[in-house]
Protein backbone atom coordinates (compact mmCIF):
# COMPACT_ATOMS: atom_id res chain seq x y z
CA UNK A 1 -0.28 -5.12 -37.40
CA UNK A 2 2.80 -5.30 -38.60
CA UNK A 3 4.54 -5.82 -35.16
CA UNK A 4 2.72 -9.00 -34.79
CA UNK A 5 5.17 -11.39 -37.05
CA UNK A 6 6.07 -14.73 -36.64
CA UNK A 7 8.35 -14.83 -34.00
CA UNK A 8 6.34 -13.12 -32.16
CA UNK A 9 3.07 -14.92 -32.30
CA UNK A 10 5.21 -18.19 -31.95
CA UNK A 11 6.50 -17.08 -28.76
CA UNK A 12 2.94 -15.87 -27.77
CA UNK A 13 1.49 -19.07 -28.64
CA UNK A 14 4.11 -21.11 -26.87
CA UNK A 15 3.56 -18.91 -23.55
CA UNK A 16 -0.06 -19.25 -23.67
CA UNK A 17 0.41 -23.49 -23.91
CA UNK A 18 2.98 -23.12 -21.21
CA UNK A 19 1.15 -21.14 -18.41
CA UNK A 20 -1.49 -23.35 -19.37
CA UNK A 21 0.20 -26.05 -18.24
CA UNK A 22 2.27 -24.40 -14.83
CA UNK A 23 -1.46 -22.48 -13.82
CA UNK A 24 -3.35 -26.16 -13.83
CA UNK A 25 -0.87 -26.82 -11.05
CA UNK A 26 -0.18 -23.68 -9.10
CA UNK A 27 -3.53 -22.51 -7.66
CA UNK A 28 -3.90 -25.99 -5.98
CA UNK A 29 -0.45 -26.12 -4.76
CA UNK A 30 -1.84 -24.09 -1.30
CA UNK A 31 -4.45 -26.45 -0.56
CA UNK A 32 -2.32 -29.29 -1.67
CA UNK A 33 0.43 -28.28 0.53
CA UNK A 34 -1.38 -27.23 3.38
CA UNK A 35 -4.06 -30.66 3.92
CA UNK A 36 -2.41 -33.33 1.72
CA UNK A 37 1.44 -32.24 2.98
CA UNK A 38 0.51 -30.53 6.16
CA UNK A 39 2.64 -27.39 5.35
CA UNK A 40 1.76 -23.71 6.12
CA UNK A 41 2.60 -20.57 4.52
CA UNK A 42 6.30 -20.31 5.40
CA UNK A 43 6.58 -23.64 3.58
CA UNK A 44 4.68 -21.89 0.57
CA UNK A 45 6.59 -18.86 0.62
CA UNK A 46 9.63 -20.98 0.74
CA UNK A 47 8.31 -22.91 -2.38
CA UNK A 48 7.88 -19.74 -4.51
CA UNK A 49 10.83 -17.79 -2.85
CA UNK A 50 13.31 -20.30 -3.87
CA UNK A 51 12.07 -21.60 -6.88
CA UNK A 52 12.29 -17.25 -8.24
CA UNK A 53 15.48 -17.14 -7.09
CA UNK A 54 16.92 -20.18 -8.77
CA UNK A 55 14.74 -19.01 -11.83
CA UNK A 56 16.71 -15.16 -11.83
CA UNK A 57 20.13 -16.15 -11.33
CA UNK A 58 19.88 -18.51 -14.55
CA UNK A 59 18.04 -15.80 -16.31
CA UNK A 60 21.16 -13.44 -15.13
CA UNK A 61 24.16 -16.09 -16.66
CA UNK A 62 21.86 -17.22 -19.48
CA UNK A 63 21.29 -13.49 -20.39
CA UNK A 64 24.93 -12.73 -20.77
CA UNK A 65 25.73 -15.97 -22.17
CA UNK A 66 23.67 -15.55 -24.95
CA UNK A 67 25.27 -12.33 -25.76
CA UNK A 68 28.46 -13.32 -25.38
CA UNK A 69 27.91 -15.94 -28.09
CA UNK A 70 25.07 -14.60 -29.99
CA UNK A 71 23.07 -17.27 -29.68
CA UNK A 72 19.53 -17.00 -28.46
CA UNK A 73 16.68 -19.58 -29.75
CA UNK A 74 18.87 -22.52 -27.95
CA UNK A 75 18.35 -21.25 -24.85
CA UNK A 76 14.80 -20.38 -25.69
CA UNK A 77 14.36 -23.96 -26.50
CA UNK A 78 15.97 -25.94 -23.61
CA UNK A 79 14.15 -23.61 -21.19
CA UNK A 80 11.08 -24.55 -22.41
CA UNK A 81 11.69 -28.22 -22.45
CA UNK A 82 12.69 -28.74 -18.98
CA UNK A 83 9.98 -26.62 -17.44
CA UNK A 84 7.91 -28.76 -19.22
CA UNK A 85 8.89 -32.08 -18.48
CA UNK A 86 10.32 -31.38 -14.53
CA UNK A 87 6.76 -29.80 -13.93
CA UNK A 88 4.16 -32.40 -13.56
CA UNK A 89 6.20 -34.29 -11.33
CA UNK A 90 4.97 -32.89 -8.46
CA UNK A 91 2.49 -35.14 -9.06
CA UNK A 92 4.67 -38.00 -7.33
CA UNK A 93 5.73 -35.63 -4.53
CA UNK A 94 4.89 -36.67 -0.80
CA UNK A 95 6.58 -34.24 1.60
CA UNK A 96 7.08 -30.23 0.92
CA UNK A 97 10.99 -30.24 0.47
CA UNK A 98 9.80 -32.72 -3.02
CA UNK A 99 7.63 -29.63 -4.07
CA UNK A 100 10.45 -26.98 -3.24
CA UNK A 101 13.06 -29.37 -5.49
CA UNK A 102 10.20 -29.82 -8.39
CA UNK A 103 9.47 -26.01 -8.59
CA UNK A 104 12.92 -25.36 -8.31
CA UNK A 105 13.47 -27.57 -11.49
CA UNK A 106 10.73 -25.86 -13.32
CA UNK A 107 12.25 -22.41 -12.72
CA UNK A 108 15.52 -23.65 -13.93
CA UNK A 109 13.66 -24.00 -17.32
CA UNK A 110 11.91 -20.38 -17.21
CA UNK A 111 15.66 -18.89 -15.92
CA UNK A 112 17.23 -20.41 -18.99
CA UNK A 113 14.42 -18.95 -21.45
CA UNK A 114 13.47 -15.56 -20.26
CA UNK A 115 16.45 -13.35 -20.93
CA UNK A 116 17.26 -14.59 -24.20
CA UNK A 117 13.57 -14.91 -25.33
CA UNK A 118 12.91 -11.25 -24.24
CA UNK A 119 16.23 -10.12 -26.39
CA UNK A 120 14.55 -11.89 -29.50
CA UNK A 121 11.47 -9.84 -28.82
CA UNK A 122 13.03 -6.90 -28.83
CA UNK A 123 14.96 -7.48 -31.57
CA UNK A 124 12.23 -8.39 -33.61
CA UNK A 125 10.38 -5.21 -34.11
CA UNK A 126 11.13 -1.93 -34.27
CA UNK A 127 11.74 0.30 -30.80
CA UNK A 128 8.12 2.38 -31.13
CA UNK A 129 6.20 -1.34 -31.45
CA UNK A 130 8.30 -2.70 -28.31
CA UNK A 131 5.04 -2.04 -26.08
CA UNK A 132 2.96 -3.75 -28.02
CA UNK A 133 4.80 -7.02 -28.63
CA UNK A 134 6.03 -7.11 -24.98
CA UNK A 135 2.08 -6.77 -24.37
CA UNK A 136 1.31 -9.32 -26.93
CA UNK A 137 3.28 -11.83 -25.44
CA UNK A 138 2.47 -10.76 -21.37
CA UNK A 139 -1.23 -11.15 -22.19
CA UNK A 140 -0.84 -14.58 -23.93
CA UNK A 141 1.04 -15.55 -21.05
CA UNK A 142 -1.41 -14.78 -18.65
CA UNK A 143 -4.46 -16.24 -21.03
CA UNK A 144 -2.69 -19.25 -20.24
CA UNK A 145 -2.93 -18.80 -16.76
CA UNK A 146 -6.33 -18.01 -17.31
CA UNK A 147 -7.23 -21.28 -18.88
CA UNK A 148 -4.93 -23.72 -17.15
CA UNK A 149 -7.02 -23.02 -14.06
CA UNK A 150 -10.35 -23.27 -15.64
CA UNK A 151 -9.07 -27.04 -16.90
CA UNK A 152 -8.25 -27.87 -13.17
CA UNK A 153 -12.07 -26.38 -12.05
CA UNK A 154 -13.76 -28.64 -14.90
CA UNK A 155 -11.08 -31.56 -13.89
CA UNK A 156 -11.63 -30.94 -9.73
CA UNK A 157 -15.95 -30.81 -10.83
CA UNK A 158 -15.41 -34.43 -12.65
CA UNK A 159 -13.93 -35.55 -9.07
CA UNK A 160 -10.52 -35.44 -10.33
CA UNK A 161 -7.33 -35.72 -7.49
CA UNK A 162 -4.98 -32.95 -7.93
CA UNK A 163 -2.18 -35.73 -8.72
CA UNK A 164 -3.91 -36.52 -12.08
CA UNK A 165 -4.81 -33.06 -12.77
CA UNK A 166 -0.48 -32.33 -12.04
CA UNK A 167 0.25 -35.47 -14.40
CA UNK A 168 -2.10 -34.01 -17.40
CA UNK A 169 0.01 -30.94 -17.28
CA UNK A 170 2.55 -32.33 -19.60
CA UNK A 171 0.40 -32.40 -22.18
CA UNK A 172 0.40 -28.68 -22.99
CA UNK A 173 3.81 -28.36 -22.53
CA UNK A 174 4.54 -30.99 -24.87
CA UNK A 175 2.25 -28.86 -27.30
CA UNK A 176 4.68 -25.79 -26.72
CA UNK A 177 7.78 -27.61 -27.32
CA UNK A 178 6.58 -28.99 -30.66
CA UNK A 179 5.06 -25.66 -31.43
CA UNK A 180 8.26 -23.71 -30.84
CA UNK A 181 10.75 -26.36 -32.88
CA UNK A 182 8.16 -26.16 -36.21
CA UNK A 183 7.47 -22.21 -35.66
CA UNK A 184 11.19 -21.16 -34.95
CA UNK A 185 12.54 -23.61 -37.00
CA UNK A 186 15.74 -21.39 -39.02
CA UNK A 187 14.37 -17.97 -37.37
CA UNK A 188 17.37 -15.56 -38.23
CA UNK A 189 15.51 -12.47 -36.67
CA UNK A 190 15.50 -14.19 -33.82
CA UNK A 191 19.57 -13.78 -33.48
CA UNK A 192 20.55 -10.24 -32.03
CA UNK A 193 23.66 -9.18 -34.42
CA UNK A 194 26.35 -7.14 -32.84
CA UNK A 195 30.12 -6.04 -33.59
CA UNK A 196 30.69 -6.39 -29.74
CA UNK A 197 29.77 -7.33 -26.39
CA UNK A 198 28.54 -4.76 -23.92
CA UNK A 199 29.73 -5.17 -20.28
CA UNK A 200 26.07 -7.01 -18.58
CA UNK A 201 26.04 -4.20 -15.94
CA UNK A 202 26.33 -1.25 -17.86
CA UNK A 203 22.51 -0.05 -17.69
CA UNK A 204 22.50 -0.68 -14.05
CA UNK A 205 26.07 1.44 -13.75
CA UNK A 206 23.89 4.77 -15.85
CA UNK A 207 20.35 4.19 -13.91
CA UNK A 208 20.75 2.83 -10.15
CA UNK A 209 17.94 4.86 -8.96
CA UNK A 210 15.92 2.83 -11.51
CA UNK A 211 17.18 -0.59 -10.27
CA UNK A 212 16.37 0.17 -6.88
CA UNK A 213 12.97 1.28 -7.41
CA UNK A 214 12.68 -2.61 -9.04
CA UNK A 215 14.15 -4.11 -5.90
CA UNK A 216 11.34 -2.20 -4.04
CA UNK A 217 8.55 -2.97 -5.55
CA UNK A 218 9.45 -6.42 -6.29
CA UNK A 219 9.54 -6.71 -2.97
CA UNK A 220 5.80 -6.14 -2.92
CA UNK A 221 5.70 -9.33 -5.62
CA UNK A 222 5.11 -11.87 -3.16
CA UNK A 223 3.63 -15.55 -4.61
CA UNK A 224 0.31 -14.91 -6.14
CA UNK A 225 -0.72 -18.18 -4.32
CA UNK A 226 -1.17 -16.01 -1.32
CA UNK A 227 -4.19 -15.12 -2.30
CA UNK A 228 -5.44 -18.29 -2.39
CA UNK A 229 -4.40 -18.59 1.31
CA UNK A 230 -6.35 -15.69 2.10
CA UNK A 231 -9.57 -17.06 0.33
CA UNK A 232 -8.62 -19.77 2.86
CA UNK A 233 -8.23 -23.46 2.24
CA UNK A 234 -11.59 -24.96 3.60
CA UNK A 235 -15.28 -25.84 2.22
CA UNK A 236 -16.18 -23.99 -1.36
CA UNK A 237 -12.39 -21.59 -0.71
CA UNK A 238 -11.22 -24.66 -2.52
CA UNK A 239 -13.46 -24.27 -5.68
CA UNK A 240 -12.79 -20.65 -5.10
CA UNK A 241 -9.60 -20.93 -5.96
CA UNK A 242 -9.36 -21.27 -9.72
CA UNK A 243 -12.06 -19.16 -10.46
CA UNK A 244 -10.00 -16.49 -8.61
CA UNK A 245 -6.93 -17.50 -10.22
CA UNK A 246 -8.97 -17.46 -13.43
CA UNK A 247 -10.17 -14.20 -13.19
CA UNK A 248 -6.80 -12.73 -11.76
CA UNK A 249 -4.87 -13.02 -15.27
CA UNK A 250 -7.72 -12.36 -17.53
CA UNK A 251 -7.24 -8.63 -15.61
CA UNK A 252 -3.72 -9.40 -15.71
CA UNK A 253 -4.22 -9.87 -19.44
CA UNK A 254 -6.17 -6.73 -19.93
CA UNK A 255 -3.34 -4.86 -17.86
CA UNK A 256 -0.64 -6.06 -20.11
CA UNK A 257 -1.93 -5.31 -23.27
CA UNK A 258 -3.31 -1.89 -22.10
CA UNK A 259 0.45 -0.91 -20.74
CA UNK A 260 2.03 -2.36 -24.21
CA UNK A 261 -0.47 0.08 -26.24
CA UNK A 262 0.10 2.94 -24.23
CA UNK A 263 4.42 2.48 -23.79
CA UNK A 264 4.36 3.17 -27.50
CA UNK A 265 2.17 5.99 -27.57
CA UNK A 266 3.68 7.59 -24.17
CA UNK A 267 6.72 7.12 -22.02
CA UNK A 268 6.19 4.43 -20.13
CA UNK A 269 7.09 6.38 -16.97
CA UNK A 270 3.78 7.65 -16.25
CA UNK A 271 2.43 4.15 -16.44
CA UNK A 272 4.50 3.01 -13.82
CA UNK A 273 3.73 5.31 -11.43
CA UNK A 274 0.09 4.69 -11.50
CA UNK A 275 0.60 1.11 -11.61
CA UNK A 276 3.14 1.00 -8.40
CA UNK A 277 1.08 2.98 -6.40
CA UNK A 278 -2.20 0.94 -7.48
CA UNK A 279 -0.32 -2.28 -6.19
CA UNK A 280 0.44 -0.94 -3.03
CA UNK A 281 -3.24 0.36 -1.74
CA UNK A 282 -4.43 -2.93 -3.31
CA UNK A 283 -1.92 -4.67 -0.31
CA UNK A 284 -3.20 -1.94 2.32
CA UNK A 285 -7.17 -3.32 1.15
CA UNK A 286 -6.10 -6.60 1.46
CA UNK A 287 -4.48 -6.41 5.32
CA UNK A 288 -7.25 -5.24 6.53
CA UNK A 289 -10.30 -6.72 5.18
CA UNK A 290 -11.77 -10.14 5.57
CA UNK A 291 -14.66 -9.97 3.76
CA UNK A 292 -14.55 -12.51 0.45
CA UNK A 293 -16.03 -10.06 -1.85
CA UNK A 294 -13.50 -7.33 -0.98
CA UNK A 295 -10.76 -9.93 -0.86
CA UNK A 296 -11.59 -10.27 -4.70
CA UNK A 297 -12.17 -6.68 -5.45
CA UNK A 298 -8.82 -5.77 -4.43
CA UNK A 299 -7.14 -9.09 -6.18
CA UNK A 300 -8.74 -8.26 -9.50
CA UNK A 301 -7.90 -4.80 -9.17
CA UNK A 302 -4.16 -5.24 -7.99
CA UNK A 303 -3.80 -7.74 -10.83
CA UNK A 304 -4.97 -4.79 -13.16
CA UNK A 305 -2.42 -2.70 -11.90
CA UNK A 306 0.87 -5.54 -11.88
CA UNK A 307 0.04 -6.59 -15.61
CA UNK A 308 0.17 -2.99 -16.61
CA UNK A 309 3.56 -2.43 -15.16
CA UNK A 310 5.12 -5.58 -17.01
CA UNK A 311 5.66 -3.92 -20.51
CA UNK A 312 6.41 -0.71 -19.67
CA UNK A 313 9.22 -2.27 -17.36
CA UNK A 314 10.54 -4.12 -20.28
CA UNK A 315 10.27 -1.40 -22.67
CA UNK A 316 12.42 0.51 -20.42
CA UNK A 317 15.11 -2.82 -20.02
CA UNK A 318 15.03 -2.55 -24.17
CA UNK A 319 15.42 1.06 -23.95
CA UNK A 320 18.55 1.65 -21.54
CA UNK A 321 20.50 -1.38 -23.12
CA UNK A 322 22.23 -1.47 -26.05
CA UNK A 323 21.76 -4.10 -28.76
CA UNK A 324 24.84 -6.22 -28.13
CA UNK A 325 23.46 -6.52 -24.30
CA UNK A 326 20.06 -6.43 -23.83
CA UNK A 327 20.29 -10.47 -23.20
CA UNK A 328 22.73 -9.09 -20.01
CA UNK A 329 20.14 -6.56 -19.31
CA UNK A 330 16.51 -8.20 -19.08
CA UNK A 331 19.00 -10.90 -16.73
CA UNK A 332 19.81 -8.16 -14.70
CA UNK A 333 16.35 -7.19 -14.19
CA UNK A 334 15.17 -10.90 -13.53
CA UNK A 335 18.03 -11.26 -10.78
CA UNK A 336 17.08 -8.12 -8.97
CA UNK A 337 13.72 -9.31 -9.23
CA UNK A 338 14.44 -12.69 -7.96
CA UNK A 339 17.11 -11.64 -5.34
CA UNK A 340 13.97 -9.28 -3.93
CA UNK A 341 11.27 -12.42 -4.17
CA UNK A 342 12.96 -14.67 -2.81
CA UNK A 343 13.50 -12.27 0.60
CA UNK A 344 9.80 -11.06 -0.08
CA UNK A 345 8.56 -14.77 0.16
CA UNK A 346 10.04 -15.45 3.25
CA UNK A 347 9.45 -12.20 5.21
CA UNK A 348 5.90 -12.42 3.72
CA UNK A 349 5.18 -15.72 5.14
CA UNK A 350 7.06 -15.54 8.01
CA UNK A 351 4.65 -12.89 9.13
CA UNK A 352 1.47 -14.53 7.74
CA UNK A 353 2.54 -16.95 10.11
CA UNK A 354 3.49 -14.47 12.67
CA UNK A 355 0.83 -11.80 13.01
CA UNK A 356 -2.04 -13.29 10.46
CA UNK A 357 -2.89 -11.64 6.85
CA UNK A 358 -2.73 -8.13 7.87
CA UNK A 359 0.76 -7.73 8.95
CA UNK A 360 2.26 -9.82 6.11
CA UNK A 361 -0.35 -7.60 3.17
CA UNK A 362 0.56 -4.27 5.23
CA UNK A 363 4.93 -5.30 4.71
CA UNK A 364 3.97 -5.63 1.17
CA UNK A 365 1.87 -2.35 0.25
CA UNK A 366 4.83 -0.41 2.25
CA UNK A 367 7.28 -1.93 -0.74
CA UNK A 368 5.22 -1.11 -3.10
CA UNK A 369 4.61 2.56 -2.23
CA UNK A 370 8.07 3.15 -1.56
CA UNK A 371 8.84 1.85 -4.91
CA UNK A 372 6.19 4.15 -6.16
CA UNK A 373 8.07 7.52 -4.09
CA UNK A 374 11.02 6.90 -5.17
CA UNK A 375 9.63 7.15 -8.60
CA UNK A 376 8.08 10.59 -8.53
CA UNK A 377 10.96 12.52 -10.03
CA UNK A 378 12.99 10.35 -11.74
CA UNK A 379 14.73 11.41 -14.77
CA UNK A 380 13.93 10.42 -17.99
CA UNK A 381 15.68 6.57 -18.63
CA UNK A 382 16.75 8.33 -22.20
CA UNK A 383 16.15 7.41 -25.59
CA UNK A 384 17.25 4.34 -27.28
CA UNK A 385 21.05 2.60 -26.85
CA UNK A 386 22.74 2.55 -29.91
């Protein structure tokens, strides 16, 4: 597998330790916030909302910083490290707005890291193994959110509180950091060369219609902790809840690595279609069932269907942007995405609070299938910026 070198597996690795460490926190931040903090689901769409949007407009500046300077791995590495000691404070938090200020923190980290650490990935391997490295490294990211949550089951079983369960988080993370200075350490590949710097908005400039289709459906991308909310927060919901988070990214997994192979074989285009759509009657199943079996049929399956769509989207990022601003580019597309989430959140919960589970899932699959229309047609994104 000759796409699979070291700066690639590094970066795997050091995803997998670090959504090992955020996912042993996140699928008890509902019940946490709901009977320890007495907060309801605007609070928790406030949470996520804010905390994305502080993430993407970091991602957007560190993006074109690091191609305006060519520097990449520094970024990479200061992400990491503040995500992953700001993160288990919440730990010491007693009132929501200390949860929104802690997540907001830990998004700093992931808004420094993701743009440049994305360029290096693309830069890395050659343009028809993009899909498979971007898959690589999705479905290592979400084995770590597979097994984080599994750790906070085991930890909740041995009659663990989730404030010691948020402090032991730091241990992974301190894994990644070490992990990423030894396995990076003097990484040249890792620095995208270029005679010049590309303006940051020049792929959105050639492709709007593809930009808005993001907004759309990211407005569909509501906190995944909303589903823990609809499992409810009561009697064996609460055990529930990593199990289901569990078994939403090992689908999540499978969906990553399945659009990775297939973006190299095929345009991703197709891929996207079938994965927007999916989303959005996976929302419509979701507003208007309460049964808990359905409730994780149509989890599982919409998980399926959002890890699929995450390589192909990046592929495409890699593929309209040229080398010298691809670091602008994947920024772009994490502040379009964040700019939409952090609306989403707040509509979303707004109406959960409003009008219950089935008005909030129903605003949702509407994104989603719009996103998924206005996608039917496109043109071609092109071939590869030189």
């Amino acid at each position: 597998m000759p796409w699979l070198n070291r700066t690639v597996l590094c970066l795997g690795l050091v995803s997998f330790l670090t959504d090992a460490s955020s996912e042993m926190i996140l699928p008890l931040l509902p019940y946490f916030l709901a009977v320890e903090l007495g907060a309801g689901a605007f609070a928790l769409g406030a949470v996520e909302g804010l905390a994305r949007l502080s993430a993407s407009v970091l991602q957007f500046v560190a993006g074109r910083s690091a191609d305006r300077r060519k520097r990449y791995l520094p970024w990479v590495l200061w992400g990491y490290g503040i995500s992953s000691l700001v993160r288990p404070l919440v730990a010491f938090t007693l009132a929501p707005w200390q949860v929104i200020a802690i997540r907001m923190g830990d998004r700093v980290g992931k808004g420094l890291r993701s743009s440049p650490r994305d360029a290096v990935l693309a830069a890395s391997v050659p343009p028809s193994q993009r899909g498979r490295a971007f898959g690589f490294h999705r479905g290592m990211d979400h084995a770590g959110a597979v097994a984080g949550p599994l750790v906070a089951l085991l930890l909740l079983a041995l009659a663990w509180s989730h404030r010691q369960i948020f402090l032991l988080a730091l241990l992974p993370g301190l894994l990644a950091l070490l992990l990423l200075v030894v396995g990076l350490r003097g990484e040249r590949a890792a620095e995208v060369k270029a005679a010049r710097v590309a303006p940051a908005a020049s792929g959105a400039r050639k492709h709007p219609r593809w930009w808005l289709a993001i907004a759309l459906v990211s407005l569909a991308h509501v906190s995944e902790t909303f589903f823990i909310f609809k499992l409810g927060v009561e009697g064996d919901a609460r055990l529930q809840a990593p199990l289901l988070w569990s078994s939403l990214h090992v689908v999540k997994m499978l969906g990553a690595l399945a659009g990775g192979q297939w973006s190299d074989r095929r345009h991703p285009r197709l891929w996207l279609l079938v994965s927007w759509f999916g989303q959005g009657l996976m929302w419509a199943l979701l507003a208007w069932t309460e049964e808990r079996w359905l409730v994780w049929l149509a989890v599982l399956t919409f998980g399926l269907f959002l890890g699929g769509s995450e390589a192909p989207e990046r592929v495409l990022i890699s593929r309209i942007a040229p080398p010298s601003a691809r670091g602008s580019a994947f920024g772009a597309y994490y502040l379009v995405q964040g700019v939409a989430a952090l609306a989403s959140n707040l509509v979303f919960g707004s109406l959960w609070d409003w009008g219950g589970a089935a008005a909030a899932c129903t605003y949702a699959a509407v994104s989603a299938l719009a996103a998924g229309a206005m996608w039917i047609g496109m043109r071609d994104l092109g071939k590869e910026s030189e």
